[in-house]
C-alpha atoms as a PDB file:
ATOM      1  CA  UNK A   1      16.525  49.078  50.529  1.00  0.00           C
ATOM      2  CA  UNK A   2      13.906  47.865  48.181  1.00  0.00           C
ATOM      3  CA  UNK A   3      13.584  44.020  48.013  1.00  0.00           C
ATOM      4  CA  UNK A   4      10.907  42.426  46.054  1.00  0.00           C
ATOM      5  CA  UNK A   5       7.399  43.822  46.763  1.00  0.00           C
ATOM      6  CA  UNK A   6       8.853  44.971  50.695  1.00  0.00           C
ATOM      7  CA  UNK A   7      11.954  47.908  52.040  1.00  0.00           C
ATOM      8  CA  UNK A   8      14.142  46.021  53.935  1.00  0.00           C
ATOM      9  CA  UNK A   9      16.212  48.600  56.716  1.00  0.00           C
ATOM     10  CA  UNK A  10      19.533  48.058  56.647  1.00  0.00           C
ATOM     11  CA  UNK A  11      21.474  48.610  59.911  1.00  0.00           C
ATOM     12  CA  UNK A  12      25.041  48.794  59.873  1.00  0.00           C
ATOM     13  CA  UNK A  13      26.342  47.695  56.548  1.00  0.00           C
ATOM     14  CA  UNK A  14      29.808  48.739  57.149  1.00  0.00           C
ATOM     15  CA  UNK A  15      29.918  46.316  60.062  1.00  0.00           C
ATOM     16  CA  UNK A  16      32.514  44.037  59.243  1.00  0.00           C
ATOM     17  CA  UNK A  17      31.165  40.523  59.378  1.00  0.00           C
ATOM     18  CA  UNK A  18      33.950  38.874  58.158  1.00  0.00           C
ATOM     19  CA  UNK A  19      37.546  40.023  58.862  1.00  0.00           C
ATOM     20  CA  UNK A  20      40.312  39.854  56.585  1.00  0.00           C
ATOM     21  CA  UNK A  21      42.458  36.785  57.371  1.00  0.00           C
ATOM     22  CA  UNK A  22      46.474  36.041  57.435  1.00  0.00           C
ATOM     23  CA  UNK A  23      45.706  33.702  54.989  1.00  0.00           C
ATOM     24  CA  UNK A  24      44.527  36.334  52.122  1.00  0.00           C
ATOM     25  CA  UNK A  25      41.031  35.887  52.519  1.00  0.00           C
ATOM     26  CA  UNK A  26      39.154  38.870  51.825  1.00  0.00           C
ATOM     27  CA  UNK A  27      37.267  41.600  54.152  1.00  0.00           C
ATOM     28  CA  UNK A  28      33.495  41.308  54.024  1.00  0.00           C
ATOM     29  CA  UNK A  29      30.912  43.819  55.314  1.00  0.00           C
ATOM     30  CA  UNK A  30      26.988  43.441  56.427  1.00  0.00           C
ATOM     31  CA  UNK A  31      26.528  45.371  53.208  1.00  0.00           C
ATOM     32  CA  UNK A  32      28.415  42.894  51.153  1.00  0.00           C
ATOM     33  CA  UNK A  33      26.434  40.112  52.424  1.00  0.00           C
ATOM     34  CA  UNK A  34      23.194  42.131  51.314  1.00  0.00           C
ATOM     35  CA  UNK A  35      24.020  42.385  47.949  1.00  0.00           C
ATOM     36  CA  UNK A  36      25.189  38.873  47.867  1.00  0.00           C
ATOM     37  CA  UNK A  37      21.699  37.932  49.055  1.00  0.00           C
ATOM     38  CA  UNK A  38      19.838  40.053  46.206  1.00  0.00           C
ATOM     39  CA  UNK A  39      22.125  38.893  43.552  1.00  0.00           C
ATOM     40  CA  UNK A  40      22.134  35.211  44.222  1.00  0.00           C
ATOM     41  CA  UNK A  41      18.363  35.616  45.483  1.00  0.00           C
ATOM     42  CA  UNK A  42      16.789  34.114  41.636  1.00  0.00           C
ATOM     43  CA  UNK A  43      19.019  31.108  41.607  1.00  0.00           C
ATOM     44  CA  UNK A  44      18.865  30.082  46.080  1.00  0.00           C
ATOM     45  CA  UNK A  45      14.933  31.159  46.425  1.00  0.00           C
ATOM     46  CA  UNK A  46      13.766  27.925  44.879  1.00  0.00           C
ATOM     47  CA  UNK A  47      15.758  25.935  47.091  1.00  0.00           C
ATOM     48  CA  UNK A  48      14.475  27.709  50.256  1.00  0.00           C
ATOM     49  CA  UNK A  49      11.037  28.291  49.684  1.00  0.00           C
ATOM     50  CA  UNK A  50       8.125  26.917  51.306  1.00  0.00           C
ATOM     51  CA  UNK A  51      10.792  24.966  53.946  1.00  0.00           C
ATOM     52  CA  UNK A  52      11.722  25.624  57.748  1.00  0.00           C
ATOM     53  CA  UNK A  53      14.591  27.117  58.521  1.00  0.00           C
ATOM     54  CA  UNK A  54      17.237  27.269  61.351  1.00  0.00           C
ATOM     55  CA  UNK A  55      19.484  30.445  61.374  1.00  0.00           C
ATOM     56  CA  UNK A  56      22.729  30.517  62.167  1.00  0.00           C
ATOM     57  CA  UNK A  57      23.682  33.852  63.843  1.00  0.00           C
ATOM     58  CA  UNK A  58      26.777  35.686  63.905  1.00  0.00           C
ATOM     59  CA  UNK A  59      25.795  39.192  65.142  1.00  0.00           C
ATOM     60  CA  UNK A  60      29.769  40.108  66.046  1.00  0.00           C
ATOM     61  CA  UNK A  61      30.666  38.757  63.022  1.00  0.00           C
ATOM     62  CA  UNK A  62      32.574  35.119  62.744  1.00  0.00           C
ATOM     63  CA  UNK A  63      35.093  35.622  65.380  1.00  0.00           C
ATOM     64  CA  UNK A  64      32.257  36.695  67.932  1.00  0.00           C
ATOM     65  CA  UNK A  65      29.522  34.547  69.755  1.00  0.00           C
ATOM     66  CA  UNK A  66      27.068  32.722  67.456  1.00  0.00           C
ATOM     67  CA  UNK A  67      24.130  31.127  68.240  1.00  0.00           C
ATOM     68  CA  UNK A  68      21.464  28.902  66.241  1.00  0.00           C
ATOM     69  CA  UNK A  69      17.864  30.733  65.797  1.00  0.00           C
ATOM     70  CA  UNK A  70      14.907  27.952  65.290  1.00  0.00           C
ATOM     71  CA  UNK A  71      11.748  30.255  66.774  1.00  0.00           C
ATOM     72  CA  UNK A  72      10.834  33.571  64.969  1.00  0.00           C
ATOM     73  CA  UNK A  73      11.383  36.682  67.352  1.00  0.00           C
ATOM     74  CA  UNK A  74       7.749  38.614  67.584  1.00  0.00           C
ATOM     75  CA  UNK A  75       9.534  41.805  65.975  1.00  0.00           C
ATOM     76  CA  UNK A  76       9.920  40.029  62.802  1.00  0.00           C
ATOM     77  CA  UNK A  77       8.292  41.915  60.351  1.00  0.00           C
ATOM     78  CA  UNK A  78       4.572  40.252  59.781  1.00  0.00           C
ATOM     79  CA  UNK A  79       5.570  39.790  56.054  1.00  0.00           C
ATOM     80  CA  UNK A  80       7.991  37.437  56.457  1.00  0.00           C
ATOM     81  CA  UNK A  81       6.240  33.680  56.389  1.00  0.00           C
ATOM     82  CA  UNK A  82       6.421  31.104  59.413  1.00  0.00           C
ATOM     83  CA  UNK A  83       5.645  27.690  60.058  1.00  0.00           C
ATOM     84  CA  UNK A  84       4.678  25.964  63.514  1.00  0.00           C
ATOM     85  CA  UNK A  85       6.028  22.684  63.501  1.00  0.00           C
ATOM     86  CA  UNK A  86       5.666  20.079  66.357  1.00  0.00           C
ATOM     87  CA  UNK A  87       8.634  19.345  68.563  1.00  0.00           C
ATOM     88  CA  UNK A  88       8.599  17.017  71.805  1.00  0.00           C
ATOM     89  CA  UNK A  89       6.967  18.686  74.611  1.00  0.00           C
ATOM     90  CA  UNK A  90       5.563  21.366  72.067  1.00  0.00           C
ATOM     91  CA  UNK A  91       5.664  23.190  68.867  1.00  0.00           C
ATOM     92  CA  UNK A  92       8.428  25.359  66.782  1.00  0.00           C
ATOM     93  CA  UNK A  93       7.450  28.623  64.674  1.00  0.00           C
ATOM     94  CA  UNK A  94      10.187  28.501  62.267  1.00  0.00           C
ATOM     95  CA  UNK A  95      11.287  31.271  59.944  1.00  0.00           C
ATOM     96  CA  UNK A  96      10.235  30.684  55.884  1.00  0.00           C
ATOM     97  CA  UNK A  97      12.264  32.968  53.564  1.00  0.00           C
ATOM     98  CA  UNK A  98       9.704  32.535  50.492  1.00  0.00           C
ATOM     99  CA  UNK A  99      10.968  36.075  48.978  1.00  0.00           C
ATOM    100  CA  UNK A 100      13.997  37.793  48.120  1.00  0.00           C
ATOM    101  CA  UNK A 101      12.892  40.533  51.174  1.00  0.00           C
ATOM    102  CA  UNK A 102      12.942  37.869  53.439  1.00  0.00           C
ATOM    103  CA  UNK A 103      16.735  37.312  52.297  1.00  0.00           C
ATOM    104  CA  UNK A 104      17.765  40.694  52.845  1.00  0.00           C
ATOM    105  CA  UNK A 105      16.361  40.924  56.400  1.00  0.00           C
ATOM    106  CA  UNK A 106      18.182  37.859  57.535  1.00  0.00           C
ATOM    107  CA  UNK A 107      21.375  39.422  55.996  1.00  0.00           C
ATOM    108  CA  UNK A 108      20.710  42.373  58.494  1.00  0.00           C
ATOM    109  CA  UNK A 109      20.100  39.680  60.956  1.00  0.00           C
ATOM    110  CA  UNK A 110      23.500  38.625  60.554  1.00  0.00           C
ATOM    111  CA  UNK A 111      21.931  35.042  59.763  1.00  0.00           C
ATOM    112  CA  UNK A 112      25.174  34.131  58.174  1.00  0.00           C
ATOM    113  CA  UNK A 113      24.304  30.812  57.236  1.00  0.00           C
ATOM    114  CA  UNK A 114      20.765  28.885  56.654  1.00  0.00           C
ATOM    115  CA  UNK A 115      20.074  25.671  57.308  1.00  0.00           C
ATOM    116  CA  UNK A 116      16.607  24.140  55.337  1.00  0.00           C
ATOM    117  CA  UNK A 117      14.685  21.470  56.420  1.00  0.00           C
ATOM    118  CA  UNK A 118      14.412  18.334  54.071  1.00  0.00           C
ATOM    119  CA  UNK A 119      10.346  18.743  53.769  1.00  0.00           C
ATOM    120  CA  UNK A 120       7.949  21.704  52.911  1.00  0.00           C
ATOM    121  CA  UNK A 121       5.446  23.052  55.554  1.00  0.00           C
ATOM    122  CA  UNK A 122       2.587  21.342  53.874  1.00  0.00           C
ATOM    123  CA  UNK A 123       4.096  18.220  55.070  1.00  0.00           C
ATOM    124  CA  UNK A 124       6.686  18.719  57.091  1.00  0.00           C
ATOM    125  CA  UNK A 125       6.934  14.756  57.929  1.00  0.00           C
ATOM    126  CA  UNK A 126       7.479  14.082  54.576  1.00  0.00           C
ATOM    127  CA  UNK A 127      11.048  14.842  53.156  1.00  0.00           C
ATOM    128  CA  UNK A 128      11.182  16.188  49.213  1.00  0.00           C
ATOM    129  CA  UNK A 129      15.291  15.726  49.297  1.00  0.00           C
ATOM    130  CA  UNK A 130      17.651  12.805  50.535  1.00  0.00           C
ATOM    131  CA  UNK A 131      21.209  14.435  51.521  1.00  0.00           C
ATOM    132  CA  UNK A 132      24.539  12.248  51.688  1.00  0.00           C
ATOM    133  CA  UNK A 133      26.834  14.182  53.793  1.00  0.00           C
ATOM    134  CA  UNK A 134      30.355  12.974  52.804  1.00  0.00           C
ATOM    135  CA  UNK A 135      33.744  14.681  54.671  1.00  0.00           C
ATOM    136  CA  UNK A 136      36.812  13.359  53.622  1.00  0.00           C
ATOM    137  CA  UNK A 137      40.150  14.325  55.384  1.00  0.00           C
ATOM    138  CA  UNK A 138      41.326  16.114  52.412  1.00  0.00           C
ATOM    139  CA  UNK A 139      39.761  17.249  49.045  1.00  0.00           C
ATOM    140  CA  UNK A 140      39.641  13.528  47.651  1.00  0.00           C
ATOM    141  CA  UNK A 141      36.139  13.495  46.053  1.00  0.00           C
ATOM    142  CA  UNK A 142      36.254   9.823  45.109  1.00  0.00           C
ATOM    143  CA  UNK A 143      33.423   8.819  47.212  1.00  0.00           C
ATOM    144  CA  UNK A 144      31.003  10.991  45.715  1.00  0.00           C
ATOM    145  CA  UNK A 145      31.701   9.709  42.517  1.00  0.00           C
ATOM    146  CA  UNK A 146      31.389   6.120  43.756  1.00  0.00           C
ATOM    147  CA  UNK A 147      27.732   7.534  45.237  1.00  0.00           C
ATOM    148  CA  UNK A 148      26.895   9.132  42.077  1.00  0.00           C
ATOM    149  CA  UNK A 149      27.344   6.011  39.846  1.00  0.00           C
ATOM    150  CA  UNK A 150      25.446   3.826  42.432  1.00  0.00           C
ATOM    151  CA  UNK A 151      22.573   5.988  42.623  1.00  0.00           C
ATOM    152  CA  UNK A 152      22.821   6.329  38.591  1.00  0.00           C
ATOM    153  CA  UNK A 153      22.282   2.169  38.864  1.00  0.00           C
ATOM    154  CA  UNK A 154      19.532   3.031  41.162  1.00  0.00           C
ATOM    155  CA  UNK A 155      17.828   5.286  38.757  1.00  0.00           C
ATOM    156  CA  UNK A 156      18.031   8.039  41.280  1.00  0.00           C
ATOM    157  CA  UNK A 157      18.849  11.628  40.022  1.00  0.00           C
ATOM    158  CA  UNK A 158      21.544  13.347  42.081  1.00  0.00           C
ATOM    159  CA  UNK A 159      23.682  16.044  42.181  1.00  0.00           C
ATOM    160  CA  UNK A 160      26.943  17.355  44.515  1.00  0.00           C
ATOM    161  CA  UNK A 161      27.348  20.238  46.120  1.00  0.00           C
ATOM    162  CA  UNK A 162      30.497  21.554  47.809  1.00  0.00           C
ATOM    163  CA  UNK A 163      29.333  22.742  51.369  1.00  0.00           C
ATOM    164  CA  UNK A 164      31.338  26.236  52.143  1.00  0.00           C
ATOM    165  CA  UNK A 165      33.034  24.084  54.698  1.00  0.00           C
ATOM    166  CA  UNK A 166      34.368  20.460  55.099  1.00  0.00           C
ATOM    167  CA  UNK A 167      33.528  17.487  52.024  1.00  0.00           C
ATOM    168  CA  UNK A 168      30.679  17.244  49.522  1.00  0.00           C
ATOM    169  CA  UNK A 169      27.020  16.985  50.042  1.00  0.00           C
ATOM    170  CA  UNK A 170      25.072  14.589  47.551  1.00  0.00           C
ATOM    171  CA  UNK A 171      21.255  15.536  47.001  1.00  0.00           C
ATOM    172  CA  UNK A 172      18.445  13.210  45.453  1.00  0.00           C
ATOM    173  CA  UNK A 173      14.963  14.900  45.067  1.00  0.00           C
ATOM    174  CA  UNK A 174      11.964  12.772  45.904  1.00  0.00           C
ATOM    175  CA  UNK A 175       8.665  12.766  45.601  1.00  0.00           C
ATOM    176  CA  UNK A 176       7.667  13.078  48.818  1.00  0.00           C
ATOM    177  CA  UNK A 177       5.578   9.948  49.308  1.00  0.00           C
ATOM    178  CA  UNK A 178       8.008   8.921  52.006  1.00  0.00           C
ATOM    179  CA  UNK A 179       8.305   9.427  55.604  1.00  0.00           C
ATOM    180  CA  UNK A 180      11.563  10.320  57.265  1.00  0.00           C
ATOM    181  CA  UNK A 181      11.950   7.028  58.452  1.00  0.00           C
ATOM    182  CA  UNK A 182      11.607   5.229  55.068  1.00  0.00           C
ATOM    183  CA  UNK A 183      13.647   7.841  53.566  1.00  0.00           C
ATOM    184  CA  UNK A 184      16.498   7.385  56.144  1.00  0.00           C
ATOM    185  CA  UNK A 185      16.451   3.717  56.163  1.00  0.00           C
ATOM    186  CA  UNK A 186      16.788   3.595  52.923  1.00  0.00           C
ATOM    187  CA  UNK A 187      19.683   5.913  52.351  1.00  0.00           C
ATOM    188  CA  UNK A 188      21.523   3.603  55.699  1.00  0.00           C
ATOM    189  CA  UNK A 189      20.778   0.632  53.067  1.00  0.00           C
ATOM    190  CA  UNK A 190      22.699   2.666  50.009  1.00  0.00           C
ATOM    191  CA  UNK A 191      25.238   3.866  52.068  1.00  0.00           C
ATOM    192  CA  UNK A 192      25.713  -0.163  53.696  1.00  0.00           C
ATOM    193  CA  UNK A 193      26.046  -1.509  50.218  1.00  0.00           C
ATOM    194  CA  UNK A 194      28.624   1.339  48.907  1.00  0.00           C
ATOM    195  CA  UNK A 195      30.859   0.394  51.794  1.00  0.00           C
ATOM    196  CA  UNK A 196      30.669  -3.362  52.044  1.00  0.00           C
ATOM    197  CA  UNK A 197      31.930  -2.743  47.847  1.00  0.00           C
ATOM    198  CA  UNK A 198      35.313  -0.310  49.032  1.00  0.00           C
ATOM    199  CA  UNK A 199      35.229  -1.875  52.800  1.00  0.00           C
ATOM    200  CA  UNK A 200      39.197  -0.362  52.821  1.00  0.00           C
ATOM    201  CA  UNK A 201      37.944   3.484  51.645  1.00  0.00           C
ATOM    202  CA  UNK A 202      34.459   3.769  53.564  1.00  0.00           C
ATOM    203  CA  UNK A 203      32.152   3.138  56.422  1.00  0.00           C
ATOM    204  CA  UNK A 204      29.050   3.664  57.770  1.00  0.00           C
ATOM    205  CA  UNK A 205      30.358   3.138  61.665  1.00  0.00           C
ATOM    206  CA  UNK A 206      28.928   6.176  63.650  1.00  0.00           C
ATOM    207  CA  UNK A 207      31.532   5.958  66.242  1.00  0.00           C
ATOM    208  CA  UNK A 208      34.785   7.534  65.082  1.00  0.00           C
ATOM    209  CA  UNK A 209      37.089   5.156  66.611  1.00  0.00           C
ATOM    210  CA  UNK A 210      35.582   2.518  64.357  1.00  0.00           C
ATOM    211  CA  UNK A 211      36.448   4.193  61.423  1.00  0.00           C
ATOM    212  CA  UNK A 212      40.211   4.135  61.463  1.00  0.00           C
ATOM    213  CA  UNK A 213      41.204   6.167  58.174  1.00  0.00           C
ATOM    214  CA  UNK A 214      37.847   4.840  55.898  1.00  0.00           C
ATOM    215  CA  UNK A 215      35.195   7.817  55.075  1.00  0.00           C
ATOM    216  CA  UNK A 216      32.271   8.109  57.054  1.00  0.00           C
ATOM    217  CA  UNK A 217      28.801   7.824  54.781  1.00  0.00           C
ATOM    218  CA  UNK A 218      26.639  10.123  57.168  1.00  0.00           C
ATOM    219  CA  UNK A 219      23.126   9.978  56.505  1.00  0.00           C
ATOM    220  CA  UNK A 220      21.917  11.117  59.582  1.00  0.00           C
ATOM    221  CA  UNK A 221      20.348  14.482  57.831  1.00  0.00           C
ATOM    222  CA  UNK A 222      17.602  12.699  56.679  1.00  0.00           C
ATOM    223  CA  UNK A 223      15.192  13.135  60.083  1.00  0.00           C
ATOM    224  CA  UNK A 224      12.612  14.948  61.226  1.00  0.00           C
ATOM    225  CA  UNK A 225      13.603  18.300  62.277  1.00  0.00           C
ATOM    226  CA  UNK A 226      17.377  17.489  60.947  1.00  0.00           C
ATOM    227  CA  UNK A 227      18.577  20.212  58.619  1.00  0.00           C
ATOM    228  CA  UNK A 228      21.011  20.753  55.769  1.00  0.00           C
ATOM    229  CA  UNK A 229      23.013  24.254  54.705  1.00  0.00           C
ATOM    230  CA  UNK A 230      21.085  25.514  52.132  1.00  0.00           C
ATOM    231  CA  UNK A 231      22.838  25.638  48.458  1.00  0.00           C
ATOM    232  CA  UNK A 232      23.874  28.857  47.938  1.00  0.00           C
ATOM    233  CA  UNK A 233      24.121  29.837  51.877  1.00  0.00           C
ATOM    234  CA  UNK A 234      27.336  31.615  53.152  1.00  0.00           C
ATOM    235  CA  UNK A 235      29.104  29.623  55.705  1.00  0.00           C
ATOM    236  CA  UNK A 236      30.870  31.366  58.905  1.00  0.00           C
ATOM    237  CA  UNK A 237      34.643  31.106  57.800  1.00  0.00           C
ATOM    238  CA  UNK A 238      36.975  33.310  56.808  1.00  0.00           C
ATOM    239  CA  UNK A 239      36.864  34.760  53.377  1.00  0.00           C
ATOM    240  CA  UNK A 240      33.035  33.666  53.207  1.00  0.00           C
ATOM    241  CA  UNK A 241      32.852  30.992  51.239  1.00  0.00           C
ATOM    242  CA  UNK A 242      29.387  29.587  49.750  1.00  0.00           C
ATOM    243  CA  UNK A 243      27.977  26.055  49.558  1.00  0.00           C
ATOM    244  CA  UNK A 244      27.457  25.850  45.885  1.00  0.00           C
ATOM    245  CA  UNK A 245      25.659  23.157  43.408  1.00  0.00           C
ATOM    246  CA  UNK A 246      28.269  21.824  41.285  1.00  0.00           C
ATOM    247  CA  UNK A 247      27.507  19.358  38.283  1.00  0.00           C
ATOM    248  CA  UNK A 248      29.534  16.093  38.205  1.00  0.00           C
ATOM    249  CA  UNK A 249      32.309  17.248  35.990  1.00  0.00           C
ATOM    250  CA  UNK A 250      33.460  19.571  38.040  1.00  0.00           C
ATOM    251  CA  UNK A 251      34.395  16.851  40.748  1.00  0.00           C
ATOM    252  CA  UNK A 252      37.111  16.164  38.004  1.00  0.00           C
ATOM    253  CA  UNK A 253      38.557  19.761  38.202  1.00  0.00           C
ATOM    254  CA  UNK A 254      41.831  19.897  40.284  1.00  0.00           C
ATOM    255  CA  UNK A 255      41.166  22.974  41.529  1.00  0.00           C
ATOM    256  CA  UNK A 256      37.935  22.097  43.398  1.00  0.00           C
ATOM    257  CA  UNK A 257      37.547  21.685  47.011  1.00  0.00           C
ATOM    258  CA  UNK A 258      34.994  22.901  49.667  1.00  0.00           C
ATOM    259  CA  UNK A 259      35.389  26.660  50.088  1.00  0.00           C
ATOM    260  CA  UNK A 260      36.031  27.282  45.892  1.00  0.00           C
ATOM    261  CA  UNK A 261      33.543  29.666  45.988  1.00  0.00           C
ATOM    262  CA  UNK A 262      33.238  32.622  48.284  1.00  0.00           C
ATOM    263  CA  UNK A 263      30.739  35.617  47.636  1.00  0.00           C
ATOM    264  CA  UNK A 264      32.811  37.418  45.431  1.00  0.00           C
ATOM    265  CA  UNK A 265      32.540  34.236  42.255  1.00  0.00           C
ATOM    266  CA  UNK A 266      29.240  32.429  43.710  1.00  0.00           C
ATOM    267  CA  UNK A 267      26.585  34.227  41.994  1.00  0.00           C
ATOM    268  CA  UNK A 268      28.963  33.700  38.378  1.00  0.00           C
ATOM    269  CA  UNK A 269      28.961  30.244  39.236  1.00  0.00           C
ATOM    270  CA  UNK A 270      25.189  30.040  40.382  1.00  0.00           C
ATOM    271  CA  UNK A 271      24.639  31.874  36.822  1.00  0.00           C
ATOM    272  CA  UNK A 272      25.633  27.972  35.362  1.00  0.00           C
ATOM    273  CA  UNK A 273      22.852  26.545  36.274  1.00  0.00           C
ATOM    274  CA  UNK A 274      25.077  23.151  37.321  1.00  0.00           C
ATOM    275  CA  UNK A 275      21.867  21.631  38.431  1.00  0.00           C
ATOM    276  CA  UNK A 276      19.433  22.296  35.518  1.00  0.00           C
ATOM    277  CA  UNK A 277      16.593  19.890  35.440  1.00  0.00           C
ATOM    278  CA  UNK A 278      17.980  18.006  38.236  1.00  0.00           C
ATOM    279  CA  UNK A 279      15.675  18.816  41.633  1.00  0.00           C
ATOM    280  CA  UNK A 280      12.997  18.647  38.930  1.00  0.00           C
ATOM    281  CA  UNK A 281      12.827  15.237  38.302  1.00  0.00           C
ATOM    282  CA  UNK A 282      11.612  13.551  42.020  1.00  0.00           C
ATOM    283  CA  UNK A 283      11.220  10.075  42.447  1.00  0.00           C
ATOM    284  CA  UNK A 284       9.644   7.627  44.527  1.00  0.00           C
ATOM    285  CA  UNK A 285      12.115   4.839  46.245  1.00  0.00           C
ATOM    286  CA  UNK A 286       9.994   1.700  45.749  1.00  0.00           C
ATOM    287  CA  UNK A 287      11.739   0.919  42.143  1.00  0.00           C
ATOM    288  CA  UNK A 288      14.707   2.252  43.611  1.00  0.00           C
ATOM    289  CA  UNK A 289      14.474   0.077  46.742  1.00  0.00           C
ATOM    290  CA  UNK A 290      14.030  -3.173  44.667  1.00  0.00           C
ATOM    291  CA  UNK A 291      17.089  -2.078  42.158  1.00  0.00           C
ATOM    292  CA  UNK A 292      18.937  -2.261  45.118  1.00  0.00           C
ATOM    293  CA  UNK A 293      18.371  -5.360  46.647  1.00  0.00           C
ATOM    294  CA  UNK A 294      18.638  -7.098  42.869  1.00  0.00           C
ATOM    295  CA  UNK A 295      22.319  -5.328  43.092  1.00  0.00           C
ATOM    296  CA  UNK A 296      22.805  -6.576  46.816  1.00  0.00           C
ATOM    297  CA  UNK A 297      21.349 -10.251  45.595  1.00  0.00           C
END
């Protein structure tokens, strides 16, 4: 199969990755998740390139054994980008998908889902995004709304995105002055003051017996070597659903919750653009620092 300036071999397309379910979800083949890659490649590519990746690998499929992929196997073909990143006690060559090719081959891979660093490989220690992971019990997106408008105080930009899976994830793109550190300290200090306003509806506790029924704020993404799914990525459950950029609006649709879109609607939806402009428009978290504490007094 041709794929950008490479031929990608497929093996296997009629292997059946993910089964049909009981619950209607659809049947979906190696093949299927091929094309879904080259179709959706123009609108996930910029969110992917020039970032480590882990893989999540599902060779049998989602009801067989999967295992997370952070080093590049030699056979890799010598086309496809890497990074060598330190790690304690040693280094990490991590996969780069810079090109739809690259795409396709991890599709063959059966790398169902990919999960992206938070920095680029020219400086890996410094993060270009700020993720809020927020999981609520059921499909009640009120929390992200409560994020959004505190980060619109802030002057941040952000934008949601439904994960394929469980809850919402909130992205901020920065300009990449930051370290991890700053950058994770300072989302802890956003994610303090939104729960010390709804105390009742969220928490920051790590422990989940401290929690009781609240919403946990995680912002435990944002650290060296810590990864998010990638927008756009297929997650590993039945009827393979897609973590998929959403604008704010949509929070306000009825119908919305975290599998909406599977990889038979994504690239229609990805087609929307919902986060035009957005990831273009990094900042730096000094002004957004001293908004903060002027709102925390």
């Amino acid at each position: 199969m041709r794929a950008g300036r490479h031929t990608v071999e497929v093996h296997r397309p009629d292997k059946v990755l993910f089964p049909a379910g009981d619950g209607g979800t659809e049947e979906y083949t190696k093949g299927d998740l091929v094309d879904y890659h080259r179709a959706v490649a123009p609108f996930m590519l910029p969110h992917l390139r020039g970032r480590p990746l882990m893989l999540e690998r599902h060779p049998d499929g989602i009801d067989g054994p999967r295992f997370m992929q952070k080093n590049t196997p030699e056979h890799y073909p010598e086309w496809i980008a890497r990074v060598e990143v330190g790690k304690e006690g040693g280094t990490v060559c991590h996969t780069v998908c810079d090109g739809s090719a690259t795409l396709v081959y991890l599709a063959d891979q059966a790398a169902l889902t990919l999960h992206r660093w938070l920095s680029r490989t020219g400086q890996v220690d410094r993060p270009d995004r700020m993720v809020f992971d927020l999981d609520p019990a059921g499909d009640d997106f009120e929390a992200a709304r409560l994020l959004g408008e505190l980060l619109d105080e802030l002057k941040l930009p952000s934008a949601p995105m439904t994960t394929g899976s469980r809850g919402l994830h909130v992205v901020v793109p920065l300009d990449g002055r930051q370290d991890f550190d700053d950058v994770r300290d300072f989302a802890r200090a956003v994610a303090e003051a939104l729960a010390a306003d709804h105390p009742d509806r969220l928490t920051t506790a790590a422990r989940k017996k401290d929690r009781g029924d609240r919403l946990y704020l995680d912002i435990q993404r944002n650290a060296y070597a810590q990864t998010a799914v990638a927008p756009f990525t297929v997650r590993a459950r039945p009827g393979a659903p897609v973590a998929m950029p959403i604008s704010w609006d949509q929070l306000d649709d009825p119908g919305l919750h975290a599998r909406r879109w599977t990889v038979a609607d994504a690239v229609e939806q990805a087609r929307t653009r919902p986060w035009a402009g957005t990831m273009n428009r990094p900042r730096a978290l000094g002004p957004a620092r001293r908004r903060l504490n002027a709102l925390r007094g």
